[in-house]
Protein backbone atom coordinates (compact mmCIF):
# COMPACT_ATOMS: atom_id res chain seq x y z
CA UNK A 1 20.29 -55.76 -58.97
CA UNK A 2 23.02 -56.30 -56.30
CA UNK A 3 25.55 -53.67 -57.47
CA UNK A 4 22.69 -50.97 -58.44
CA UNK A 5 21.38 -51.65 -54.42
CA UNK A 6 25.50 -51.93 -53.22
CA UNK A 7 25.85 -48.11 -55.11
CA UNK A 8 22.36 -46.82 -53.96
CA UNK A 9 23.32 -47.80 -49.87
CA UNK A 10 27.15 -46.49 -50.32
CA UNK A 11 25.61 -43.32 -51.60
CA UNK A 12 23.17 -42.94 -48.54
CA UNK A 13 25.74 -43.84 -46.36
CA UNK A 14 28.56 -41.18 -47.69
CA UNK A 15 25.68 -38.65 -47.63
CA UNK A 16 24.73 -39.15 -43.86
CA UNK A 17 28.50 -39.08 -43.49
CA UNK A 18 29.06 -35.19 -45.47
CA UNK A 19 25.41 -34.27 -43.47
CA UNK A 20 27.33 -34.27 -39.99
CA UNK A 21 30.27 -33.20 -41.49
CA UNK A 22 28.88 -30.23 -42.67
CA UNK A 23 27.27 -29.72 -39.06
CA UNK A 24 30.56 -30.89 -37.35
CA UNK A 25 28.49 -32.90 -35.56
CA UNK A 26 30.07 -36.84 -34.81
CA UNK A 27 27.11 -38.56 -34.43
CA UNK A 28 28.42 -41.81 -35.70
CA UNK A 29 30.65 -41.80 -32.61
CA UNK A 30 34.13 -42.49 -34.66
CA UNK A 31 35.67 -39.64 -31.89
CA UNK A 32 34.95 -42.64 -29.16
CA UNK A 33 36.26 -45.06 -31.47
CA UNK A 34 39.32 -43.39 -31.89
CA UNK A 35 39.60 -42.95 -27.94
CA UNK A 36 39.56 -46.68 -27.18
CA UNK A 37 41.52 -47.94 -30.16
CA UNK A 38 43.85 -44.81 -29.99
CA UNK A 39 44.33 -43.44 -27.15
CA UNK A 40 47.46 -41.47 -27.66
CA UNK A 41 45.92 -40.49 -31.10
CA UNK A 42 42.60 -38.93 -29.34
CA UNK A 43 44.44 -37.22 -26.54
CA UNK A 44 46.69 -35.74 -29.22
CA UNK A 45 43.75 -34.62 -31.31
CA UNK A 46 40.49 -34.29 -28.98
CA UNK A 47 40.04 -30.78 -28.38
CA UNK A 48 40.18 -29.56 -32.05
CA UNK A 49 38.38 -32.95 -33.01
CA UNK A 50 34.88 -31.76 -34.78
CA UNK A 51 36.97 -29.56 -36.86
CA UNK A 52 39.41 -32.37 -37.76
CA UNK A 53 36.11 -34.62 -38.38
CA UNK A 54 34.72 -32.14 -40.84
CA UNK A 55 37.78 -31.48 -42.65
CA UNK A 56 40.43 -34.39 -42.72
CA UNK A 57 38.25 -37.88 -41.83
CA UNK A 58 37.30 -39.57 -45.50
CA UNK A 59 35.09 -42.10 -45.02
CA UNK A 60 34.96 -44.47 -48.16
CA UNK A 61 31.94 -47.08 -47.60
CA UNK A 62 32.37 -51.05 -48.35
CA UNK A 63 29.02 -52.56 -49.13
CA UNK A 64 28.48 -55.83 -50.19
CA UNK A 65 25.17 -56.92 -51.21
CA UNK A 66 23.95 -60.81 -51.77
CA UNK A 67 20.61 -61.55 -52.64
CA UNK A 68 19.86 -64.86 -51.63
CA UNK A 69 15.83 -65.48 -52.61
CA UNK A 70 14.04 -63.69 -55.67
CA UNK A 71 10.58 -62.87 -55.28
CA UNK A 72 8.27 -64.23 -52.04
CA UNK A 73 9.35 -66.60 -49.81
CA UNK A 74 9.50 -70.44 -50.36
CA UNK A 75 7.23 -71.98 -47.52
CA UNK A 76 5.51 -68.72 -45.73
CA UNK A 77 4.70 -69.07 -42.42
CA UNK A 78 0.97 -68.05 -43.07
CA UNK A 79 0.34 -71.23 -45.28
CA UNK A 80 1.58 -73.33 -42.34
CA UNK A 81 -1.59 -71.59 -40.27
CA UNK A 82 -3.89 -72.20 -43.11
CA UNK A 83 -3.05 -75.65 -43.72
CA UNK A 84 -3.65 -76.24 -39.47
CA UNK A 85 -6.71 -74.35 -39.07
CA UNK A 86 -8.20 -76.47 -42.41
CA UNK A 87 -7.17 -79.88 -40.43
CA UNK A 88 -9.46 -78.96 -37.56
CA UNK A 89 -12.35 -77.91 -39.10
């Protein structure tokens, strides 16, 4: 169940990803990223940088998945309530 939800969120993610591409559109911001991490880099690179981010960024996502509790929850918060208001009446 983990690796079929790990593959199902790296695919949305890569998809959103070739979306702006395709619009040469940054929308994720990885232009400002490169601008405080990089300066030199960006300065070098900003004014043709939508074209570079359509064409030359590769974006590979890393998605690790753990699910912790199967099913409902172990003490729900809405038994806690029932259990009080039963006391006062």
């Amino acid at each position: 169940m983990e690796k079929s939800l790990e593959n199902q969120l790296a695919d949305r993610i890569s998809s959103a990803f070739d979306a702006t591409k395709r619009m040469k559109s940054d929308a994720f911001q990885l232009g400002n990223y490169l601008k405080w991490r990089y300066p030199q880099t960006w300065n070098r690179n900003k004014t043709e940088w939508r074209q570079l981010y359509a064409e030359r960024v590769i974006v590979e996502p890393d998605v690790n998945i753990t699910i912790k509790w199967y099913g409902t929850a172990e003490k729900p918060e809405w038994n806690r309530i029932l259990s009080a208001k039963e006391k006062s009446e």
